[in-house]
PDB file of N, CA and C in Angstrom:
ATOM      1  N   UNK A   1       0.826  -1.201   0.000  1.00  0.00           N
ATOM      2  CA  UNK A   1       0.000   0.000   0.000  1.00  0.00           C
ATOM      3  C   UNK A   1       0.865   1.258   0.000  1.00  0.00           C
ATOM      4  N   UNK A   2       1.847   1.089   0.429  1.00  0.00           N
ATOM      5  CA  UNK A   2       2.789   2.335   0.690  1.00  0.00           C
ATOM      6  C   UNK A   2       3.047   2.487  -0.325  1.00  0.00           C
ATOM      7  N   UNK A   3       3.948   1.952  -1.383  1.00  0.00           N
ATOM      8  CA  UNK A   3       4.294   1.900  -2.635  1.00  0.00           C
ATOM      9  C   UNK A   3       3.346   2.715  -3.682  1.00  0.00           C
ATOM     10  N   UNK A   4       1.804   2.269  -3.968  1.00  0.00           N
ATOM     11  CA  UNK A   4       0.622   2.814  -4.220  1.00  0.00           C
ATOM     12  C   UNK A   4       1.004   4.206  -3.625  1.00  0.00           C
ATOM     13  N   UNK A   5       0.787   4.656  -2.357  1.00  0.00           N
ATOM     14  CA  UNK A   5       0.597   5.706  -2.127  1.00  0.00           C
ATOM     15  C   UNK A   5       1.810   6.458  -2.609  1.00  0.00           C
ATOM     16  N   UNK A   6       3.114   6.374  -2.469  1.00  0.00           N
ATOM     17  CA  UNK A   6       4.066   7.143  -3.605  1.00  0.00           C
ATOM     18  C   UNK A   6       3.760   7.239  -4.758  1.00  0.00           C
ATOM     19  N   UNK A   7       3.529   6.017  -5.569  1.00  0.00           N
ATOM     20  CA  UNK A   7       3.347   6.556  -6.723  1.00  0.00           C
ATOM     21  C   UNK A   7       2.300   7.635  -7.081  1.00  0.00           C
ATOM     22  N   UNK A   8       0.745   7.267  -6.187  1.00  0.00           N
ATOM     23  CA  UNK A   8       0.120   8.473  -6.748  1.00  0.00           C
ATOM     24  C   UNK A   8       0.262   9.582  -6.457  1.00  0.00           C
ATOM     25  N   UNK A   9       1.181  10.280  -5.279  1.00  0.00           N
ATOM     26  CA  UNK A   9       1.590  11.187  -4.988  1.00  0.00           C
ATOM     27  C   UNK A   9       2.595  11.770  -6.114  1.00  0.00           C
ATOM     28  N   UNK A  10       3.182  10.535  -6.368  1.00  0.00           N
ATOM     29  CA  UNK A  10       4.029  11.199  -7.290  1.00  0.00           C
ATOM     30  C   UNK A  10       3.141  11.951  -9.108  1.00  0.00           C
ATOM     31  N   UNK A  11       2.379  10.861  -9.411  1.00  0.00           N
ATOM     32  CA  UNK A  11       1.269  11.180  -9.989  1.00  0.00           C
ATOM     33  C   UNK A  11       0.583  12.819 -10.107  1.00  0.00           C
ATOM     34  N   UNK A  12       0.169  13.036  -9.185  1.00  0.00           N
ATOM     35  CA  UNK A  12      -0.538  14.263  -8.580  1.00  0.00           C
ATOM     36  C   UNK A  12       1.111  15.366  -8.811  1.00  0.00           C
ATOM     37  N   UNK A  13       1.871  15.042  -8.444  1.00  0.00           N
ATOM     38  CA  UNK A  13       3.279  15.981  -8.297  1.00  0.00           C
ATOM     39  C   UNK A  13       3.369  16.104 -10.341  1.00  0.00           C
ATOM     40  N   UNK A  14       3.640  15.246 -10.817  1.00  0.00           N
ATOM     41  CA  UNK A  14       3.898  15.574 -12.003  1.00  0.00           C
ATOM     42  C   UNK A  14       2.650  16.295 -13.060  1.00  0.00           C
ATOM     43  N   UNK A  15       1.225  15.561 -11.957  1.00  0.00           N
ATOM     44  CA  UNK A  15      -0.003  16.617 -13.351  1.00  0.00           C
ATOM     45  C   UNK A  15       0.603  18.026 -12.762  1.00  0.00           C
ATOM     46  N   UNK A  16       0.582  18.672 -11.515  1.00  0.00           N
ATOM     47  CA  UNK A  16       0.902  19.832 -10.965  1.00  0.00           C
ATOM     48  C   UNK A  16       2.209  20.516 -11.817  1.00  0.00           C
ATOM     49  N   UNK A  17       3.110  19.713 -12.728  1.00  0.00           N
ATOM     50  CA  UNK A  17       4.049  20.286 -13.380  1.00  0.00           C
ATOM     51  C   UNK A  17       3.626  20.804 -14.927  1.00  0.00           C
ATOM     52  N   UNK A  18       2.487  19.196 -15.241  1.00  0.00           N
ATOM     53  CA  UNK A  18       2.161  19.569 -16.525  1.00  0.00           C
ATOM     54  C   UNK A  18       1.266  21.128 -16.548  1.00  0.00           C
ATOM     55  N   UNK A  19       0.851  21.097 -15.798  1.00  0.00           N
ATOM     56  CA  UNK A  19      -0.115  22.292 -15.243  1.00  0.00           C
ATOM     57  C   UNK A  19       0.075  23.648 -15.650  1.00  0.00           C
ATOM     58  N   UNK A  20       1.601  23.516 -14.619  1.00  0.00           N
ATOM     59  CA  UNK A  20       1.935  24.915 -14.928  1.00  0.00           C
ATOM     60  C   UNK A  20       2.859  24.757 -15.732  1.00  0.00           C
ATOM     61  N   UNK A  21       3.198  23.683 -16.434  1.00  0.00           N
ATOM     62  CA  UNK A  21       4.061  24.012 -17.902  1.00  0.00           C
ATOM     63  C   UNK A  21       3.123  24.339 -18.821  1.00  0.00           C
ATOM     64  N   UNK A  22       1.684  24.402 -18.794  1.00  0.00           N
ATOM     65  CA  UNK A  22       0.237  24.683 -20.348  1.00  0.00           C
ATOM     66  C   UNK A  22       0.024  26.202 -19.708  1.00  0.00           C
ATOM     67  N   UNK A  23       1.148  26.612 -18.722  1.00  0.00           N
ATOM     68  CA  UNK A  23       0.316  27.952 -18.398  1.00  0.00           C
ATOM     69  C   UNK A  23       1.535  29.338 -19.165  1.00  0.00           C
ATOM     70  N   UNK A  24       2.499  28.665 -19.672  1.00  0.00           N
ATOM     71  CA  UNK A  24       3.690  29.328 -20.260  1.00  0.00           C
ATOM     72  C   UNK A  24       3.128  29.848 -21.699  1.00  0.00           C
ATOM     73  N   UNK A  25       3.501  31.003 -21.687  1.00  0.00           N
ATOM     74  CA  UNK A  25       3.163  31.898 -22.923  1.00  0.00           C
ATOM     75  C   UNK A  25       3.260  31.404 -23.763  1.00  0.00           C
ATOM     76  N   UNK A  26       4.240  30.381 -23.966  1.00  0.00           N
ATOM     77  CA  UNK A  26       4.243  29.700 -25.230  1.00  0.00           C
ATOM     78  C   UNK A  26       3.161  28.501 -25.653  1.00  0.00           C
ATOM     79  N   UNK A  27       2.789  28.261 -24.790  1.00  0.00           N
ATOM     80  CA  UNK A  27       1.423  27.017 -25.066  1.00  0.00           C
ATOM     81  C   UNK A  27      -0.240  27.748 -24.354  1.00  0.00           C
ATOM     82  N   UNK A  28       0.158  28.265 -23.836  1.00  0.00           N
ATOM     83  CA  UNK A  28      -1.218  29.510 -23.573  1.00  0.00           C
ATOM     84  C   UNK A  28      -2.215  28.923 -24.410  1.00  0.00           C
ATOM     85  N   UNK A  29      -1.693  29.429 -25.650  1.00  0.00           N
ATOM     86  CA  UNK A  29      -2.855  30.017 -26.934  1.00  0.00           C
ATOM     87  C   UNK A  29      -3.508  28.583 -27.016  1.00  0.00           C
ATOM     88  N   UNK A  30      -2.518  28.160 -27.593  1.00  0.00           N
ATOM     89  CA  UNK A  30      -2.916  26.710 -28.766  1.00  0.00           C
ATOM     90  C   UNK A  30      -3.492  25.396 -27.642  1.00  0.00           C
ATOM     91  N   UNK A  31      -3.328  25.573 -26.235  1.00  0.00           N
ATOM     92  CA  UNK A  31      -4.052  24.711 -25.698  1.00  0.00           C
ATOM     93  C   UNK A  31      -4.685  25.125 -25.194  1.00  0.00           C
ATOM     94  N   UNK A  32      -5.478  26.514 -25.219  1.00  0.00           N
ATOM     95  CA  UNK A  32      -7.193  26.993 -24.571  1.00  0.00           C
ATOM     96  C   UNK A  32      -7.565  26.961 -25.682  1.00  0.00           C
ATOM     97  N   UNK A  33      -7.325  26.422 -27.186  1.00  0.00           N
ATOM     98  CA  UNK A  33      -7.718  26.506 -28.302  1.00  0.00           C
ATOM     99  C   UNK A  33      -8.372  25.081 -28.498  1.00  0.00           C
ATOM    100  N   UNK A  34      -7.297  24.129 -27.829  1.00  0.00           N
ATOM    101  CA  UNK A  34      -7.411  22.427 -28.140  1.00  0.00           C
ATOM    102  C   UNK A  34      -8.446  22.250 -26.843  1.00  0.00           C
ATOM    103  N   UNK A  35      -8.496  22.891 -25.841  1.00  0.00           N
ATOM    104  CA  UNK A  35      -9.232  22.507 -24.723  1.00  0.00           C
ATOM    105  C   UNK A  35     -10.609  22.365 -25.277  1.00  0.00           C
ATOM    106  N   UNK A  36     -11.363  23.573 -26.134  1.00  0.00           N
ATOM    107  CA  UNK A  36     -12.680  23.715 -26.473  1.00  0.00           C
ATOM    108  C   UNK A  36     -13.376  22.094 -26.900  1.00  0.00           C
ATOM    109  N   UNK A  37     -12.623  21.568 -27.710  1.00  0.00           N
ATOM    110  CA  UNK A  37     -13.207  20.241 -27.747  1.00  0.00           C
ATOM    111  C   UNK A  37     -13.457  19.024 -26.816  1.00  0.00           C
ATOM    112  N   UNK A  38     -14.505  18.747 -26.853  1.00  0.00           N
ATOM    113  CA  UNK A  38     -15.146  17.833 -25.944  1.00  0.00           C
ATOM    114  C   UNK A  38     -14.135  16.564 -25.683  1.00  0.00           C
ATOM    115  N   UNK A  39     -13.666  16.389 -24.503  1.00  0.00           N
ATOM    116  CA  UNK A  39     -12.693  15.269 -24.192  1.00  0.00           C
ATOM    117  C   UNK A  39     -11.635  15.480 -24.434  1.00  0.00           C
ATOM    118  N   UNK A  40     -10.983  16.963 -24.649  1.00  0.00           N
ATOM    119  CA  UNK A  40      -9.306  17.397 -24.610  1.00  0.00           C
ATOM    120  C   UNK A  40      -9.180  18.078 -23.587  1.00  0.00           C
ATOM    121  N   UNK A  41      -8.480  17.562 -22.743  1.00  0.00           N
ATOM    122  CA  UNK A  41      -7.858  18.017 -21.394  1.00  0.00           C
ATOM    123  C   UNK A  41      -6.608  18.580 -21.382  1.00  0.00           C
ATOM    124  N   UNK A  42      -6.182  19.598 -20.431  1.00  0.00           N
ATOM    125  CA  UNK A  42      -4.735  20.388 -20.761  1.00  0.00           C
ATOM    126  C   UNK A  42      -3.661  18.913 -20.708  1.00  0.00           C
ATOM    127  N   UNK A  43      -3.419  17.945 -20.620  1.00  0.00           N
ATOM    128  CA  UNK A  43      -2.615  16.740 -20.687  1.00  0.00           C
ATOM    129  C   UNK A  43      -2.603  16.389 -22.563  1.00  0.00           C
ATOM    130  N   UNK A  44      -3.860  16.244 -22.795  1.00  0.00           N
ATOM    131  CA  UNK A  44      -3.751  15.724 -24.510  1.00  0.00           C
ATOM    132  C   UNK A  44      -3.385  16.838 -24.821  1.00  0.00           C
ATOM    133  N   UNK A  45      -4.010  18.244 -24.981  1.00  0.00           N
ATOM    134  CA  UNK A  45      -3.794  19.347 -25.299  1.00  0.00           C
ATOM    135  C   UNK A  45      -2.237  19.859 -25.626  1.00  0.00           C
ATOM    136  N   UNK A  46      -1.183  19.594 -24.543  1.00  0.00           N
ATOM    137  CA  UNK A  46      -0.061  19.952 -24.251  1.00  0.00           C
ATOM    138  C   UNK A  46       0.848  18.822 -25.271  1.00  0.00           C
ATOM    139  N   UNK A  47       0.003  17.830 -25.254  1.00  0.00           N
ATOM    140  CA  UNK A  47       0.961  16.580 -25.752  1.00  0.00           C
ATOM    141  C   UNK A  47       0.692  16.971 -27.268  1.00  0.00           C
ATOM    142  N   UNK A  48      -0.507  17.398 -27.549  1.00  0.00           N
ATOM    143  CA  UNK A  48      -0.577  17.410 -29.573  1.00  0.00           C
ATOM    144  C   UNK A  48       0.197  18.952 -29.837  1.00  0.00           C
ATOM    145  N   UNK A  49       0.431  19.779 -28.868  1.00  0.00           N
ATOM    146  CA  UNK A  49       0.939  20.971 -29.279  1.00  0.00           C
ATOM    147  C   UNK A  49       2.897  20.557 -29.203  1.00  0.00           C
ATOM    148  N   UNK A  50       2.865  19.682 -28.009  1.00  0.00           N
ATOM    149  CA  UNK A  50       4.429  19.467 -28.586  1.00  0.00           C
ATOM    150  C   UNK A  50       4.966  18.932 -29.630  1.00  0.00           C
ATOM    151  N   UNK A  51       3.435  17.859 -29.577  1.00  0.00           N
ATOM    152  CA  UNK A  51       4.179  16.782 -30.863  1.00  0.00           C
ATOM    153  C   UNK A  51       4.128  17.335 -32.098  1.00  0.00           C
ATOM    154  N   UNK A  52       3.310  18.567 -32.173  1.00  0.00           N
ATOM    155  CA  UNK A  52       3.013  19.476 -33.723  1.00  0.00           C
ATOM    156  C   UNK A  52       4.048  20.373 -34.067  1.00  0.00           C
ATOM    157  N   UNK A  53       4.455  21.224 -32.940  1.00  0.00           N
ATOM    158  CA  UNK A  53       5.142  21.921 -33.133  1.00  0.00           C
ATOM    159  C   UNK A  53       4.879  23.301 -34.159  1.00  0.00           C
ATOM    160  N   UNK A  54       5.107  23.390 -34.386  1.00  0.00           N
ATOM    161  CA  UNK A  54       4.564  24.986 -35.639  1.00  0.00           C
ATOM    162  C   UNK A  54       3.346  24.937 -36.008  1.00  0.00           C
ATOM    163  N   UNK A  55       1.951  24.812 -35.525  1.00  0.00           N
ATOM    164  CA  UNK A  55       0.689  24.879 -36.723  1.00  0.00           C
ATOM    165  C   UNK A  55       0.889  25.587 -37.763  1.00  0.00           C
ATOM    166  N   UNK A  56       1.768  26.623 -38.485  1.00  0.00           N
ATOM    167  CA  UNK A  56       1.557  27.290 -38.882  1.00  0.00           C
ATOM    168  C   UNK A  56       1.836  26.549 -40.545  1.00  0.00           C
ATOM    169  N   UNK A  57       2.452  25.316 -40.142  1.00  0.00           N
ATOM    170  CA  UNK A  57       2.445  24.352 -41.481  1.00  0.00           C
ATOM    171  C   UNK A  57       1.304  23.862 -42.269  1.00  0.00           C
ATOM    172  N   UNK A  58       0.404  23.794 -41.180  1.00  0.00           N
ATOM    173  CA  UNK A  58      -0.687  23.584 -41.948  1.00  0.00           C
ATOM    174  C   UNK A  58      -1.664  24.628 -42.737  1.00  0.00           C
ATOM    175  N   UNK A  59      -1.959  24.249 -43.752  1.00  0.00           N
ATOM    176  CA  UNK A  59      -2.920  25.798 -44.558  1.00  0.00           C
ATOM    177  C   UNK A  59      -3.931  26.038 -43.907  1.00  0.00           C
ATOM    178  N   UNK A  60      -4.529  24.883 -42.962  1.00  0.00           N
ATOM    179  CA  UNK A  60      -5.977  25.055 -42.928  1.00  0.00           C
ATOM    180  C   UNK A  60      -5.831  24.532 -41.876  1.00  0.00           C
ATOM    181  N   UNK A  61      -7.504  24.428 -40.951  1.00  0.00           N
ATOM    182  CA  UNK A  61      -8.023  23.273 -39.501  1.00  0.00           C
ATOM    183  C   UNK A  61      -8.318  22.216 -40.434  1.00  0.00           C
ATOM    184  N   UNK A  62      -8.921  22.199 -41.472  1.00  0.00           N
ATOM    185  CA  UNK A  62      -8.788  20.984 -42.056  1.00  0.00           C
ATOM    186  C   UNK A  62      -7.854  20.243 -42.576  1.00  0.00           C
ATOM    187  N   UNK A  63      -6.443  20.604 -42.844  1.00  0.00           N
ATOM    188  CA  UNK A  63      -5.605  19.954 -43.488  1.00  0.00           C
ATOM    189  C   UNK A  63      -4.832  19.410 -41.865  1.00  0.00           C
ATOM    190  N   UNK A  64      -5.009  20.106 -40.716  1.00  0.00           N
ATOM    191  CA  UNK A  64      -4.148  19.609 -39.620  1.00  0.00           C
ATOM    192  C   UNK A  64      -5.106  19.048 -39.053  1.00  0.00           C
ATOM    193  N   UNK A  65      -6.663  18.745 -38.944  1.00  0.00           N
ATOM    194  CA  UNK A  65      -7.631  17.610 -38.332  1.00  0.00           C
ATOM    195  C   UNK A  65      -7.303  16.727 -39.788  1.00  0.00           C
ATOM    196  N   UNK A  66      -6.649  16.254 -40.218  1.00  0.00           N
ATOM    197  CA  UNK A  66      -6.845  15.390 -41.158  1.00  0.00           C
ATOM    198  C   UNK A  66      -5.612  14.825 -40.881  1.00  0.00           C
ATOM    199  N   UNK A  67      -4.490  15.539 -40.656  1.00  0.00           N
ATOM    200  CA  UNK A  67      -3.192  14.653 -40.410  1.00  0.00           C
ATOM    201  C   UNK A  67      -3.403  14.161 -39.443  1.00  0.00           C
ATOM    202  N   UNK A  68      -4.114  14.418 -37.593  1.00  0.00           N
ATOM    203  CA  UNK A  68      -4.148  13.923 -36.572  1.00  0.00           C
ATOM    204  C   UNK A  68      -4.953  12.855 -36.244  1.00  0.00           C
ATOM    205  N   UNK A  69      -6.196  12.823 -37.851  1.00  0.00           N
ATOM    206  CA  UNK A  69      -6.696  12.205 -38.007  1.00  0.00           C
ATOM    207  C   UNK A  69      -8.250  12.281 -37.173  1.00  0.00           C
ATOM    208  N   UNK A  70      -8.478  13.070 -36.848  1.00  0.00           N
ATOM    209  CA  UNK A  70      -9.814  14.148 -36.375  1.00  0.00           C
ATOM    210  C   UNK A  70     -11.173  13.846 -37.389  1.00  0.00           C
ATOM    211  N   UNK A  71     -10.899  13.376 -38.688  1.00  0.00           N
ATOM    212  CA  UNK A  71     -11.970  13.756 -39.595  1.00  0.00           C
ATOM    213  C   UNK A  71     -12.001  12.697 -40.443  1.00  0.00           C
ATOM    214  N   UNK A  72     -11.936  11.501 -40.374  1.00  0.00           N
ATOM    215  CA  UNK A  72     -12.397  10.498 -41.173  1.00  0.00           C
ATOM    216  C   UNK A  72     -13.434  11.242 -42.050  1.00  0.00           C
ATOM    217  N   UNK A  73     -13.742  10.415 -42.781  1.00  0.00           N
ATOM    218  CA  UNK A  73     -14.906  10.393 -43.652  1.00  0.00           C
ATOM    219  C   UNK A  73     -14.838   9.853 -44.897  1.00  0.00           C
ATOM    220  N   UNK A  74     -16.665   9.773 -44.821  1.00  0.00           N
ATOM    221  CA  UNK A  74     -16.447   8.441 -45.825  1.00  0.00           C
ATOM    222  C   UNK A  74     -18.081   8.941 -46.860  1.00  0.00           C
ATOM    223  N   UNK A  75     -17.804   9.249 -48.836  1.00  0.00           N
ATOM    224  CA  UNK A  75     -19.104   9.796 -48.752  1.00  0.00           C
ATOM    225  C   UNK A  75     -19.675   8.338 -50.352  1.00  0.00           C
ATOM    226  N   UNK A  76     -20.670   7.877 -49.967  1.00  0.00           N
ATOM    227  CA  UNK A  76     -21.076   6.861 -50.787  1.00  0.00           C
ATOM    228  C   UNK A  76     -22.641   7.194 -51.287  1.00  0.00           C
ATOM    229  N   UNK A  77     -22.709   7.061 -52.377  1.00  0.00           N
ATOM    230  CA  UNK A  77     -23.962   6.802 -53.239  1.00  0.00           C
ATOM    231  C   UNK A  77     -23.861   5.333 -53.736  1.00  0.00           C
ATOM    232  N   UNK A  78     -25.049   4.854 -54.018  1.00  0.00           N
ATOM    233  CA  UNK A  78     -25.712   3.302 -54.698  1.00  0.00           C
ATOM    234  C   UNK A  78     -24.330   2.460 -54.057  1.00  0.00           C
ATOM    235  N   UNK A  79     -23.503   1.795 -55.435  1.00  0.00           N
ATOM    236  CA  UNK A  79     -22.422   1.228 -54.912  1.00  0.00           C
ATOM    237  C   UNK A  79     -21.362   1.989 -55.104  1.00  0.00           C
ATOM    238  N   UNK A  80     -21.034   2.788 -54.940  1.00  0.00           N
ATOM    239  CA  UNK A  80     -19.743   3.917 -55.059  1.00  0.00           C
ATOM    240  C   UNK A  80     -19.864   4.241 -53.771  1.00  0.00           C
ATOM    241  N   UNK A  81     -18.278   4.151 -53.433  1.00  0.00           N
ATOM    242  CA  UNK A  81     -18.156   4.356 -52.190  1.00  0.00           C
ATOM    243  C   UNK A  81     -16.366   5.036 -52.530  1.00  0.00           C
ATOM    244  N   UNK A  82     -16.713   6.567 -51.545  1.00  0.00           N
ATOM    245  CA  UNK A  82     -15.314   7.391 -51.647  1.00  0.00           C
ATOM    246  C   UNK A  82     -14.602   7.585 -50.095  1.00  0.00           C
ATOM    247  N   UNK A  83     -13.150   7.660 -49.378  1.00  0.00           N
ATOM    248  CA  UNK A  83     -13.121   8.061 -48.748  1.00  0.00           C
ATOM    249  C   UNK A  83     -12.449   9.505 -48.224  1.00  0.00           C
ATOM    250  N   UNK A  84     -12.342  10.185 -47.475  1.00  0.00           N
ATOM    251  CA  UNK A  84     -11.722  11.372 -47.254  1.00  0.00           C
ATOM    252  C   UNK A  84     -10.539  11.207 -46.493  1.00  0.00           C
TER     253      UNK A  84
END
């Protein structure tokens, strides 16, 4: 039980870092941006802004929900079937 209880302490110690590392000017923006969506928490938030690095590569929200993979889609008539 002791063991348990370090680790989640330790747990709790490191969200408290991620915390105030999403509160640095530099991730400010782009993760009260990623937060708006339903089920992104400053943890995913922080993690797709490191792993992206520059949005500014992408032309569009659609061309960077499409690389992260945000936007499946799929559009079919009779037997024709296309995907996005």
């Amino acid at each position: 039980m002791a063991e348990v209880s370090r680790l989640l302490q330790k747990t709790e110690e490191l969200d408290k870092r991620i915390e105030e590392l999403a509160k640095r000017e530099k991730f400010k923006e782009p993760i009260s941006k990623l937060r708006c969506f339903a089920g992104i928490d400053t943890m995913v938030a922080l993690s797709v802004v490191s792993g992206i690095g520059d949005f500014s590569r992408f032309s569009s929200a659609k061309h960077f929900a499409s690389y992260v993979g945000l936007c499946p889609g799929q559009h079919s008539s009779g037997l024709k079937t296309s995907n996005d």
